[in-house]
N, C-alpha and C. Protein backbone atom coordinates (compact mmCIF):
# COMPACT_ATOMS: atom_id res chain seq x y z
N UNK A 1 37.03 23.33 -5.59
CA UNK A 1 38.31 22.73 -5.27
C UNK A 1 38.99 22.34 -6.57
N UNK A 2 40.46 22.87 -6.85
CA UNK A 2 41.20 22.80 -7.89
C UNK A 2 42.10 21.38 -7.75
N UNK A 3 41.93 20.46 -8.90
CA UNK A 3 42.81 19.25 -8.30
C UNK A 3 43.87 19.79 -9.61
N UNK A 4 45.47 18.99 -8.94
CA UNK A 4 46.51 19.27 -9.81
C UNK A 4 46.19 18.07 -10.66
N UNK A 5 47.18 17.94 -11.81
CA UNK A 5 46.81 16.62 -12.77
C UNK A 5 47.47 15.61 -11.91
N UNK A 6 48.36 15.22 -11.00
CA UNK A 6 48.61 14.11 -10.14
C UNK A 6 47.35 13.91 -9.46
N UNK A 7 46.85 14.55 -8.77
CA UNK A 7 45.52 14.35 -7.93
C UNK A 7 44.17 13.82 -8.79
N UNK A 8 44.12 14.60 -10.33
CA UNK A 8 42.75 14.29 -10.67
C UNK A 8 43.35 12.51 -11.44
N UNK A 9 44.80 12.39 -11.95
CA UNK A 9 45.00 10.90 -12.07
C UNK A 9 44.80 10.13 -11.03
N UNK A 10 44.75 10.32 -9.96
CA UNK A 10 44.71 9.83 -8.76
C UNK A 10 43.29 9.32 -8.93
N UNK A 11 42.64 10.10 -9.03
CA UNK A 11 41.01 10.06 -8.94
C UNK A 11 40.52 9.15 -9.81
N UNK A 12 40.97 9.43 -11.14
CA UNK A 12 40.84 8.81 -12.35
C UNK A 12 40.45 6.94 -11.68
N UNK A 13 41.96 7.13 -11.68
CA UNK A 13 42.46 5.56 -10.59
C UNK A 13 41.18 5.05 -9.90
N UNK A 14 41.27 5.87 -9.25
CA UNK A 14 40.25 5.42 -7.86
C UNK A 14 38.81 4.76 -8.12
N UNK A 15 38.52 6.09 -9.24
CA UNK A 15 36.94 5.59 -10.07
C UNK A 15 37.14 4.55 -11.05
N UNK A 16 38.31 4.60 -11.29
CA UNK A 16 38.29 3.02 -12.22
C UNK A 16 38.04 1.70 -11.72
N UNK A 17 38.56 1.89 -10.46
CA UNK A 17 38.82 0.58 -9.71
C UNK A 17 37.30 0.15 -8.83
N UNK A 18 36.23 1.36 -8.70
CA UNK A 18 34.96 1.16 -8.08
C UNK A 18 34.70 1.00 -9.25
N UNK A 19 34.59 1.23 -10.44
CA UNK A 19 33.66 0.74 -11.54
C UNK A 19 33.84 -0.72 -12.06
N UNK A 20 35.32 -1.31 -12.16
CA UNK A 20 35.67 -2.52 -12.05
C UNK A 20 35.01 -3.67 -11.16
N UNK A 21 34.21 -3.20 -9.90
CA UNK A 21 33.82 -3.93 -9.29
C UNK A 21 31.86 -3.92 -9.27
N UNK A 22 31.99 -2.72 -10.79
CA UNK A 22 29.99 -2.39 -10.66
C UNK A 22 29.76 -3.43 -11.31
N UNK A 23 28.50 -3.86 -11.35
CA UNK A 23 27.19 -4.37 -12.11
C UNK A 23 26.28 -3.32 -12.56
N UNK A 24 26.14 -2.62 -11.56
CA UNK A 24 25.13 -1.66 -12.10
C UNK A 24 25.58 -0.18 -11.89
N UNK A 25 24.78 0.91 -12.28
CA UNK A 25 25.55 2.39 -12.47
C UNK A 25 24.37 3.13 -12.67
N UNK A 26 23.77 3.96 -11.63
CA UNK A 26 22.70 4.76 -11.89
C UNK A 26 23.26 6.27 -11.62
N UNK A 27 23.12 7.05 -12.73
CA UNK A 27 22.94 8.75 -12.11
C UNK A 27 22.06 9.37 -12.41
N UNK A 28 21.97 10.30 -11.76
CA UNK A 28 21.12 11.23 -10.89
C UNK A 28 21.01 12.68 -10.68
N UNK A 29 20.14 13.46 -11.44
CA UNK A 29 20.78 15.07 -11.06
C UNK A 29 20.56 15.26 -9.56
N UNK A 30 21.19 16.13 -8.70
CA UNK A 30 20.68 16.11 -7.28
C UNK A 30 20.70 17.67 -7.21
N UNK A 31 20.39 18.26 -7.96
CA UNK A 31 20.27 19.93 -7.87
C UNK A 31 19.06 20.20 -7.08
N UNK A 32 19.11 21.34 -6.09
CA UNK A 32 17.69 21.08 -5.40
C UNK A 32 17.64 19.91 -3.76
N UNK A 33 18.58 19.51 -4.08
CA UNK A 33 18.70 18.51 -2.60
C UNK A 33 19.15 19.13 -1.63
N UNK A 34 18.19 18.80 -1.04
CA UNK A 34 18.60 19.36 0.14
C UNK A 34 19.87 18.63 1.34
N UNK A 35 21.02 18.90 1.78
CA UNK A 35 21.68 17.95 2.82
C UNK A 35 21.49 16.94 3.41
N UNK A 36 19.96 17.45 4.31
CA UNK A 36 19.58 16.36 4.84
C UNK A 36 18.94 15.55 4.45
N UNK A 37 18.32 15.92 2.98
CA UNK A 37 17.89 14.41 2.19
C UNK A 37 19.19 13.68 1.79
N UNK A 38 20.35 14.31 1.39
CA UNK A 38 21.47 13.49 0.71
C UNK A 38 22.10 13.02 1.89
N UNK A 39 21.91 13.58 3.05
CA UNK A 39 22.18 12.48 3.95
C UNK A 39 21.72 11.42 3.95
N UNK A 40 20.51 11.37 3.88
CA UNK A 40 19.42 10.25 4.17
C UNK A 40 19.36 9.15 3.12
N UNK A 41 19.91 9.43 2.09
CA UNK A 41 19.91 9.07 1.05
C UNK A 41 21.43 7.93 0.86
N UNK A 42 22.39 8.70 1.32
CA UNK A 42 23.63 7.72 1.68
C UNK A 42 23.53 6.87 2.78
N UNK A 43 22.68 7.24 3.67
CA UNK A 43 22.89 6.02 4.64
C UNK A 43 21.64 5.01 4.37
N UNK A 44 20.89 5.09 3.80
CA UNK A 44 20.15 4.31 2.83
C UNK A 44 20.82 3.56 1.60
N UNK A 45 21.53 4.03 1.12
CA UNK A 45 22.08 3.15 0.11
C UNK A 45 23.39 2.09 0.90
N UNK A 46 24.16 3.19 1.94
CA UNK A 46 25.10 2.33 2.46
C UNK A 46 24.42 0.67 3.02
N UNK A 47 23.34 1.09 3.33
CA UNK A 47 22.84 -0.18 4.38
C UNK A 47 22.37 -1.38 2.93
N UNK A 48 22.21 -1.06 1.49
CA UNK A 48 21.94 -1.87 0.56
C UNK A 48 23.56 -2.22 -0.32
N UNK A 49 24.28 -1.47 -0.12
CA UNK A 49 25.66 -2.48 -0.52
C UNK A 49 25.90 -1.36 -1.82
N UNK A 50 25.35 -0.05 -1.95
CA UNK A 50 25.55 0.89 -3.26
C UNK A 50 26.35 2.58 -2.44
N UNK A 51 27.24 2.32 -3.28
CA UNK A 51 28.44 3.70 -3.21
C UNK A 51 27.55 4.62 -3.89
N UNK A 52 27.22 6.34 -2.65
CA UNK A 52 27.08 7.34 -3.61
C UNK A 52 28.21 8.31 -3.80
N UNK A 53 28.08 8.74 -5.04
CA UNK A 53 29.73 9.42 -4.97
C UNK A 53 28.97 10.44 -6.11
N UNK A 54 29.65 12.02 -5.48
CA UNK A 54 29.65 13.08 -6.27
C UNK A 54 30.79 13.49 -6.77
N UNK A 55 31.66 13.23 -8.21
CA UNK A 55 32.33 13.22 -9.08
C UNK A 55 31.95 14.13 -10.12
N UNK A 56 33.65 14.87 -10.51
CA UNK A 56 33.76 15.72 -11.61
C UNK A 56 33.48 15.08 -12.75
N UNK A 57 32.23 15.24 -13.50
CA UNK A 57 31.64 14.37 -14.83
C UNK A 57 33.45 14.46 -16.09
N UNK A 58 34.27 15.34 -16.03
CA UNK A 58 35.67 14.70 -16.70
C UNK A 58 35.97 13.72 -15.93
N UNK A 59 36.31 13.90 -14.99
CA UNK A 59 36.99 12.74 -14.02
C UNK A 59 36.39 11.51 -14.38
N UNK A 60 34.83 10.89 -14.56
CA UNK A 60 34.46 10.00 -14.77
C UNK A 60 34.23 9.57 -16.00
N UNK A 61 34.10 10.19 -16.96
CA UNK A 61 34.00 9.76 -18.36
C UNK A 61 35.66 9.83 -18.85
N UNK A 62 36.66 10.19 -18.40
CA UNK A 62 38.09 9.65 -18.59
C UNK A 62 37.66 8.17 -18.10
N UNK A 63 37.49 7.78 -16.59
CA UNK A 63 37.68 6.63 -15.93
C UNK A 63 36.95 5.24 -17.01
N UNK A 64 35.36 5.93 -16.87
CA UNK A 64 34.67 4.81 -18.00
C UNK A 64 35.02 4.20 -19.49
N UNK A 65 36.39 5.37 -19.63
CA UNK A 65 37.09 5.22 -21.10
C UNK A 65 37.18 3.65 -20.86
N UNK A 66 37.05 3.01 -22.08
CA UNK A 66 37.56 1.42 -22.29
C UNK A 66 36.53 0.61 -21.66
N UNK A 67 35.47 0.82 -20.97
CA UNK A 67 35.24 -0.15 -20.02
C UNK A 67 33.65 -0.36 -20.35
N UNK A 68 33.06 -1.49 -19.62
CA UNK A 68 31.43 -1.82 -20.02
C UNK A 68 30.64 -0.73 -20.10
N UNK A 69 31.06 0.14 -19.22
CA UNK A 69 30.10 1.38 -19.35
C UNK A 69 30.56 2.69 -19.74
N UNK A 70 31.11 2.60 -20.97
CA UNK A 70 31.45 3.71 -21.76
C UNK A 70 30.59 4.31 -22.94
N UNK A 71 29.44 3.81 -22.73
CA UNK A 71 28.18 4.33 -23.57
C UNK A 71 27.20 5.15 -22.95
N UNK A 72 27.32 4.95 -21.71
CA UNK A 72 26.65 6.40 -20.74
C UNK A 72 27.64 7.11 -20.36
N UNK A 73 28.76 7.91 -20.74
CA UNK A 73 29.20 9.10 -20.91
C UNK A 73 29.14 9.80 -21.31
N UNK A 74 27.97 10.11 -22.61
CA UNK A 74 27.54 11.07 -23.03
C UNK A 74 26.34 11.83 -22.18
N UNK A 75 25.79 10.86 -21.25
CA UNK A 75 24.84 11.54 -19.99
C UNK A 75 25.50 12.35 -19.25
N UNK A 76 27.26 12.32 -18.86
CA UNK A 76 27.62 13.05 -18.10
C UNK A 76 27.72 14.63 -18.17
N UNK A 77 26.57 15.25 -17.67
CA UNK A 77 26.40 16.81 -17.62
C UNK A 77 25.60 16.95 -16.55
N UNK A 78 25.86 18.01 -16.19
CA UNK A 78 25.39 18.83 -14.77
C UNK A 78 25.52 18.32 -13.23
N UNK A 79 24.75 18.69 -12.75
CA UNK A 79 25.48 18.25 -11.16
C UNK A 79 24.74 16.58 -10.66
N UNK A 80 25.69 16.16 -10.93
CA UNK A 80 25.65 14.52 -10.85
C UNK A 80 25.97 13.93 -9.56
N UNK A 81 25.11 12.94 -9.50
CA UNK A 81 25.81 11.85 -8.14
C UNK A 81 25.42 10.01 -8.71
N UNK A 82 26.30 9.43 -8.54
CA UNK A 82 26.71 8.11 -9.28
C UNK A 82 26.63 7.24 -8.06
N UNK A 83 25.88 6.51 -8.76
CA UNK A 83 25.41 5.53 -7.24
C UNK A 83 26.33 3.93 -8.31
N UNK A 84 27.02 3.62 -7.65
CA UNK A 84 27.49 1.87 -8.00
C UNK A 84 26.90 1.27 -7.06
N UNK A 85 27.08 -0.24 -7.75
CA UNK A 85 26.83 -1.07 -6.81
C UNK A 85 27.52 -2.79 -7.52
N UNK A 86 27.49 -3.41 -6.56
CA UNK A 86 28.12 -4.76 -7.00
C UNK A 86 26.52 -5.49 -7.24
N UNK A 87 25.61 -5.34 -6.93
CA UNK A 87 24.56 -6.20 -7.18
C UNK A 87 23.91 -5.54 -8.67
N UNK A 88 23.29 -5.82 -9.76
CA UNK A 88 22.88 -4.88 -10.69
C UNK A 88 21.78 -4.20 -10.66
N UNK A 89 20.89 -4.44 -9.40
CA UNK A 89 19.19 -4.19 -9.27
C UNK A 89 19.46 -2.70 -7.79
N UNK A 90 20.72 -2.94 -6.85
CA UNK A 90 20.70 -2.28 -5.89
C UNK A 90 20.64 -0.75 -6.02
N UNK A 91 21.72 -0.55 -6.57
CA UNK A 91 21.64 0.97 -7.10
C UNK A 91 20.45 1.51 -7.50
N UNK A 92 19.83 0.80 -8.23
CA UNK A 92 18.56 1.32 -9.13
C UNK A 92 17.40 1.74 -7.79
N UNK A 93 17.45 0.54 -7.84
CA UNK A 93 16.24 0.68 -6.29
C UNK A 93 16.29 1.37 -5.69
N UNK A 94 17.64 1.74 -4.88
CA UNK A 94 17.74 2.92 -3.91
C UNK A 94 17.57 4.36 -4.56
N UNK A 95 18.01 4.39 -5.62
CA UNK A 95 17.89 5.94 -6.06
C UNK A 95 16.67 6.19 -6.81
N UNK A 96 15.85 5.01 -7.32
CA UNK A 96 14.28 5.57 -8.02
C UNK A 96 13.19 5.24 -6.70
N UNK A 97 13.30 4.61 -5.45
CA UNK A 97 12.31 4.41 -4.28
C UNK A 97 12.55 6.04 -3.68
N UNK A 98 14.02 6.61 -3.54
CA UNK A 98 14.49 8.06 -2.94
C UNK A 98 13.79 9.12 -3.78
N UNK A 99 14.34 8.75 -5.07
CA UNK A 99 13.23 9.88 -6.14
C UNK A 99 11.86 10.03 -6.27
N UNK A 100 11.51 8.93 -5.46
CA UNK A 100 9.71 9.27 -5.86
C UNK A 100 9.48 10.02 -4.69
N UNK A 101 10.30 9.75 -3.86
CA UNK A 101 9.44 10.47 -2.55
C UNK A 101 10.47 12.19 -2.42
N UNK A 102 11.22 12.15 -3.45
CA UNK A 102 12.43 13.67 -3.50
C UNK A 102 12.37 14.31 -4.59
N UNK A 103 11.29 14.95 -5.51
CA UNK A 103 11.62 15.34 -6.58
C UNK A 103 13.01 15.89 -7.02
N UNK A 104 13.57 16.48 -6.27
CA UNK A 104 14.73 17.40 -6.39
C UNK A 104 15.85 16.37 -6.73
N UNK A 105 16.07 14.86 -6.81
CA UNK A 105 16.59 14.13 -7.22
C UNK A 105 16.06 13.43 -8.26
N UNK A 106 16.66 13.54 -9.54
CA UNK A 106 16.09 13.38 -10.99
C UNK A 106 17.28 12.25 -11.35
N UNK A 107 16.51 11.07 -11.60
CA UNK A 107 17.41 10.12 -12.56
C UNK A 107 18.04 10.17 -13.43
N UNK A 108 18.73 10.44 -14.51
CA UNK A 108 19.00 10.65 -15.94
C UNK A 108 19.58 9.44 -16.50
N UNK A 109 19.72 8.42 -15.74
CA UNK A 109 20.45 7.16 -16.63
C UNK A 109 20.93 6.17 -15.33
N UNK A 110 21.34 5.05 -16.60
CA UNK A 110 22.03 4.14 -15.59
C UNK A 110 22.83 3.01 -16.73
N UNK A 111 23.41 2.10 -16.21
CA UNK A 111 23.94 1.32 -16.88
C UNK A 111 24.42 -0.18 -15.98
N UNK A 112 24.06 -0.99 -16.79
CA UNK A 112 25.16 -2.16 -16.71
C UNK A 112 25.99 -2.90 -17.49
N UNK A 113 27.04 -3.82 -17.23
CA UNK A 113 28.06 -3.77 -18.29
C UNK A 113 27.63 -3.70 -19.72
N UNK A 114 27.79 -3.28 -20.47
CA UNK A 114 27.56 -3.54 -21.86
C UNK A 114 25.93 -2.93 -22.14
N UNK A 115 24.98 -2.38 -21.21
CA UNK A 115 24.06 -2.26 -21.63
C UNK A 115 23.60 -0.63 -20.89
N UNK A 116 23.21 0.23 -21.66
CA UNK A 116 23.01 1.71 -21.04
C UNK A 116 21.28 1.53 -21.41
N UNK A 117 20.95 1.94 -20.41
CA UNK A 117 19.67 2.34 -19.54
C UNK A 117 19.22 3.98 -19.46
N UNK A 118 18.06 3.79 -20.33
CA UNK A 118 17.43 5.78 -20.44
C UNK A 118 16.66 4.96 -18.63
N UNK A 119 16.07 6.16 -18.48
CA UNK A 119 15.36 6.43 -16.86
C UNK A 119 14.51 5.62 -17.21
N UNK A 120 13.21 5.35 -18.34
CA UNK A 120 12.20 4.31 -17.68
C UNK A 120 12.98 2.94 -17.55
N UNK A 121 14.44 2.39 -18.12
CA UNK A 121 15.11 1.05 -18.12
C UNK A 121 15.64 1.07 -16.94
N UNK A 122 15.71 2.31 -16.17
CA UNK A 122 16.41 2.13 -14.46
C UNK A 122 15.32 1.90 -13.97
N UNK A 123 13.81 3.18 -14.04
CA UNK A 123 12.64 2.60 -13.51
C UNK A 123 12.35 0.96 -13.27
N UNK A 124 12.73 0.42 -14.78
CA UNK A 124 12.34 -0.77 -14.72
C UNK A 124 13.06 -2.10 -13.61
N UNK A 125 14.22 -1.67 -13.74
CA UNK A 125 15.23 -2.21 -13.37
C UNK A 125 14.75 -2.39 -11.83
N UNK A 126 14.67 -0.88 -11.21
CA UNK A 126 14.54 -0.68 -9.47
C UNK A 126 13.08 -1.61 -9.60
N UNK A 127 12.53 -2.44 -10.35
CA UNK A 127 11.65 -3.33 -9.90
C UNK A 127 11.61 -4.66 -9.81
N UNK A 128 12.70 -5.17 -10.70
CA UNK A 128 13.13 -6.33 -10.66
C UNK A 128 13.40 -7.08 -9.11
N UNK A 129 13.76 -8.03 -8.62
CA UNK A 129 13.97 -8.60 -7.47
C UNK A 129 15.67 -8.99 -7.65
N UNK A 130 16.27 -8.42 -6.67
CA UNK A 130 17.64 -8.39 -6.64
C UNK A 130 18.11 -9.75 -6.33
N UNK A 131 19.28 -9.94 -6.80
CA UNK A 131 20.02 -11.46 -7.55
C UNK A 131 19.87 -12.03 -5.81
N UNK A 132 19.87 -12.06 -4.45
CA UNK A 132 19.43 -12.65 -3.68
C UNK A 132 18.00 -13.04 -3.08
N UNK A 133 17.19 -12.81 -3.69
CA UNK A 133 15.50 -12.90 -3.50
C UNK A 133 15.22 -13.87 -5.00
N UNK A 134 15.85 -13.63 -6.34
CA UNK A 134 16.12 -14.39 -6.91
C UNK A 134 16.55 -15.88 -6.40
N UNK A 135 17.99 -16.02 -6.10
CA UNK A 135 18.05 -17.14 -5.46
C UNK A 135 17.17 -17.70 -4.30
N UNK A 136 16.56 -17.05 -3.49
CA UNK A 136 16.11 -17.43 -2.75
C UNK A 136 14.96 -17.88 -2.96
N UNK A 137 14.32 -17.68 -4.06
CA UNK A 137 13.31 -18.10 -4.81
C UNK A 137 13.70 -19.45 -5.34
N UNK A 138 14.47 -19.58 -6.47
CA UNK A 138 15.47 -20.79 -6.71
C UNK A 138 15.13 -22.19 -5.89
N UNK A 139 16.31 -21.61 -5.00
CA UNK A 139 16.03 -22.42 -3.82
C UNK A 139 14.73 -23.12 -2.64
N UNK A 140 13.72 -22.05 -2.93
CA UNK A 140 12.06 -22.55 -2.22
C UNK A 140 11.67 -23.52 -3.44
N UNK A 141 12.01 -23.05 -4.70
CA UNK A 141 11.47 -23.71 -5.96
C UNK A 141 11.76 -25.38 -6.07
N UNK A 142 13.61 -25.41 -5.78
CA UNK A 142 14.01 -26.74 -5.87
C UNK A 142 14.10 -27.39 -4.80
N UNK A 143 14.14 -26.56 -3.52
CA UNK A 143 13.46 -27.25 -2.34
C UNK A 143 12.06 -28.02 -1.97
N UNK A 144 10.95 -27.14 -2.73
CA UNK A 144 9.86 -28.18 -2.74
C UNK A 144 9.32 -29.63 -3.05
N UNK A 145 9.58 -30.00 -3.82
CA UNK A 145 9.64 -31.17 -4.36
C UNK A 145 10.22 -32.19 -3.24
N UNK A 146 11.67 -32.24 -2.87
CA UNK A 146 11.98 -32.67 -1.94
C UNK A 146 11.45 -32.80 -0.19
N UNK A 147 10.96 -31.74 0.02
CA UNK A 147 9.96 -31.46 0.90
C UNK A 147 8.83 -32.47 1.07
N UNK A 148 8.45 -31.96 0.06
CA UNK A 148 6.76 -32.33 0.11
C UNK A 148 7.12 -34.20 -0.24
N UNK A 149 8.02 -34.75 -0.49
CA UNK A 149 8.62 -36.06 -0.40
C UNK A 149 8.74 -36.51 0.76
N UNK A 150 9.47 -35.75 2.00
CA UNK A 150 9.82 -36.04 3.10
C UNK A 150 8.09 -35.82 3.86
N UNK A 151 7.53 -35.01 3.28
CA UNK A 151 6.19 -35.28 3.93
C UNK A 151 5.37 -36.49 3.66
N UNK A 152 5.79 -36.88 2.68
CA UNK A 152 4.94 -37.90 1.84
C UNK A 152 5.60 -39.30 2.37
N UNK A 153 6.49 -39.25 2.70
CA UNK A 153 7.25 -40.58 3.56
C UNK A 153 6.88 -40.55 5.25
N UNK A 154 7.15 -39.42 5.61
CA UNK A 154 6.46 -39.14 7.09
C UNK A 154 4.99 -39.22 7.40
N UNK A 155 3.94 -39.22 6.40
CA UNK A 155 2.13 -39.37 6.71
C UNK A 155 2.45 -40.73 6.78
N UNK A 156 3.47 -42.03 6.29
CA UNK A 156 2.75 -43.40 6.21
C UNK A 156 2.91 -43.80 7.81
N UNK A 157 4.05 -43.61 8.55
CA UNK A 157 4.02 -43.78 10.12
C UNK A 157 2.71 -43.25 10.69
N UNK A 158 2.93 -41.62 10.56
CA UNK A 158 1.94 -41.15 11.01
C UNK A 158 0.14 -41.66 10.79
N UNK A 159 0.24 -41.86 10.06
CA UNK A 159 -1.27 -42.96 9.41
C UNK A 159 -1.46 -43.85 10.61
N UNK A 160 0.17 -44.70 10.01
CA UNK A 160 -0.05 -45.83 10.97
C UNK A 160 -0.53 -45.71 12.59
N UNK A 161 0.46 -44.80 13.27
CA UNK A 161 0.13 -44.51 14.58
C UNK A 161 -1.13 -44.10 15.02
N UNK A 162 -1.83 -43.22 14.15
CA UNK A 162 -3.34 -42.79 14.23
C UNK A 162 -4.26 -43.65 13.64
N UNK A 163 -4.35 -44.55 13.14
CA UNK A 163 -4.58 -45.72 13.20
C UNK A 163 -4.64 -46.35 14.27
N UNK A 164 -3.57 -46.68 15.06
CA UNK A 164 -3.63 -47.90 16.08
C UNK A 164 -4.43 -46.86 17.43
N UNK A 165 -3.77 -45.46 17.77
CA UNK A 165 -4.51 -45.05 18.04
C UNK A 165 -5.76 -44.95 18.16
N UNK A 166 -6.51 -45.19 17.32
CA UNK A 166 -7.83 -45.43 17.17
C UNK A 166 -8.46 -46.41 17.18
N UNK A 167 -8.08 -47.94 16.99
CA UNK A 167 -8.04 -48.98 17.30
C UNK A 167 -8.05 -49.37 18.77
N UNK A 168 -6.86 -48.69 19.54
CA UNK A 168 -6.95 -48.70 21.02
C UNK A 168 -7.86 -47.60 21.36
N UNK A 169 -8.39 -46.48 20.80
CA UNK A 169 -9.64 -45.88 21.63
C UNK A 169 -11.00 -46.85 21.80
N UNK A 170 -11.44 -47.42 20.54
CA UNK A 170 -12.25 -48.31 20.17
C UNK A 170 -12.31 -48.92 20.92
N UNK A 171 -11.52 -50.05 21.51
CA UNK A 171 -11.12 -51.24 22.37
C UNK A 171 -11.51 -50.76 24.14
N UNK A 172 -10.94 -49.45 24.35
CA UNK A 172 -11.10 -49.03 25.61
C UNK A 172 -12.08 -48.52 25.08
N UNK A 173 -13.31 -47.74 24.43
CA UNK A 173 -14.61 -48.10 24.61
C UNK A 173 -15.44 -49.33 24.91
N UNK A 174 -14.98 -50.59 24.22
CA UNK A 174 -15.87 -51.60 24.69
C UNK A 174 -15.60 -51.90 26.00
N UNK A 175 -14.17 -51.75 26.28
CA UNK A 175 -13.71 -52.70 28.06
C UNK A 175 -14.71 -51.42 28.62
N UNK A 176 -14.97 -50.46 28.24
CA UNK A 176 -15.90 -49.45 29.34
C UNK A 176 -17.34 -49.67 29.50
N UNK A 177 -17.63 -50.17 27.76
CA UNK A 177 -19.11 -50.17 28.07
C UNK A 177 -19.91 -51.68 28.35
């Protein structure tokens, strides 16, 4: 498909404005894929919050001109598919968990703002724990303390009651025996 230069500015546009909103940027050769893996593969990433998009490697290294990730444009060669994402760990994950089990989908890079990533730094990356399991960690972390407070104020009743409890079992043993 031949785009006129209104159409491929168009495009230009378009990929500027999804990269404006990345954290992270993984590609991927997908030569060898089969359909119904790249099916499988988009509705897998859709359900984690990461755009796959197969783009003319000009089209995108115009777009990345100026921007955090204009140091992985020299990766752009051969038949590519560009996974974004707004989280910086999502992308990664979905396309190196897909690659282990798809040879025919080969990593070649990735990036986040300001920082370009060879394949073992995406490897690494798709292992990290994504910025919500992070927080959620956070949060069990600075939640405990407080917790285990509210437990520590709640055993002195409880004492008490099992205590008297036991005091009145005692008592109705003797009235029995």
């Amino acid at each position: 498909m031949s785009l006129n230069r209104q159409e491929k500015a168009d495009m230009i546009k378009e990929i500027g404005e999804i990269i404006a909103g990345t954290q992270g940027l993984v590609i991927a050769e997908y030569r060898g894929l089969t359909v119904d893996a790249a099916t499988k593969l988009r509705a897998e990433a859709r359900k984690n919050g990461v755009e796959l998009r197969v783009l003319k490697n000009t089209l995108v290294r115009r777009a990345v001109k100026e921007t955090p990730f204009e140091g992985l444009s020299d990766q752009f060669a051969g038949p590519l598919m560009y996974g974004f994402s707004a989280d910086p760990v999502a992308a990664a994950k979905v396309i190196a968990k897909f690659a282990k089990d798809n040879p025919a989908l080969v990593i070649k890079g990735g990036a986040m703002p300001n920082s370009v990533l060879d394949v073992a730094g995406v490897e690494k990356l798709a292992t990290m724990p994504s910025r919500e399991e992070l927080l959620a960690k956070l949060m069990a972390t600075m939640n405990e303390p407080v917790a285990k407070f509210v437990r520590t104020l709640n055993e002195v009743p409880a004492r008490f009651v099992r205590t008297l409890a036991a005091v009145r079992d005692a008592k109705d043993q003797q009235a029995a025996a």
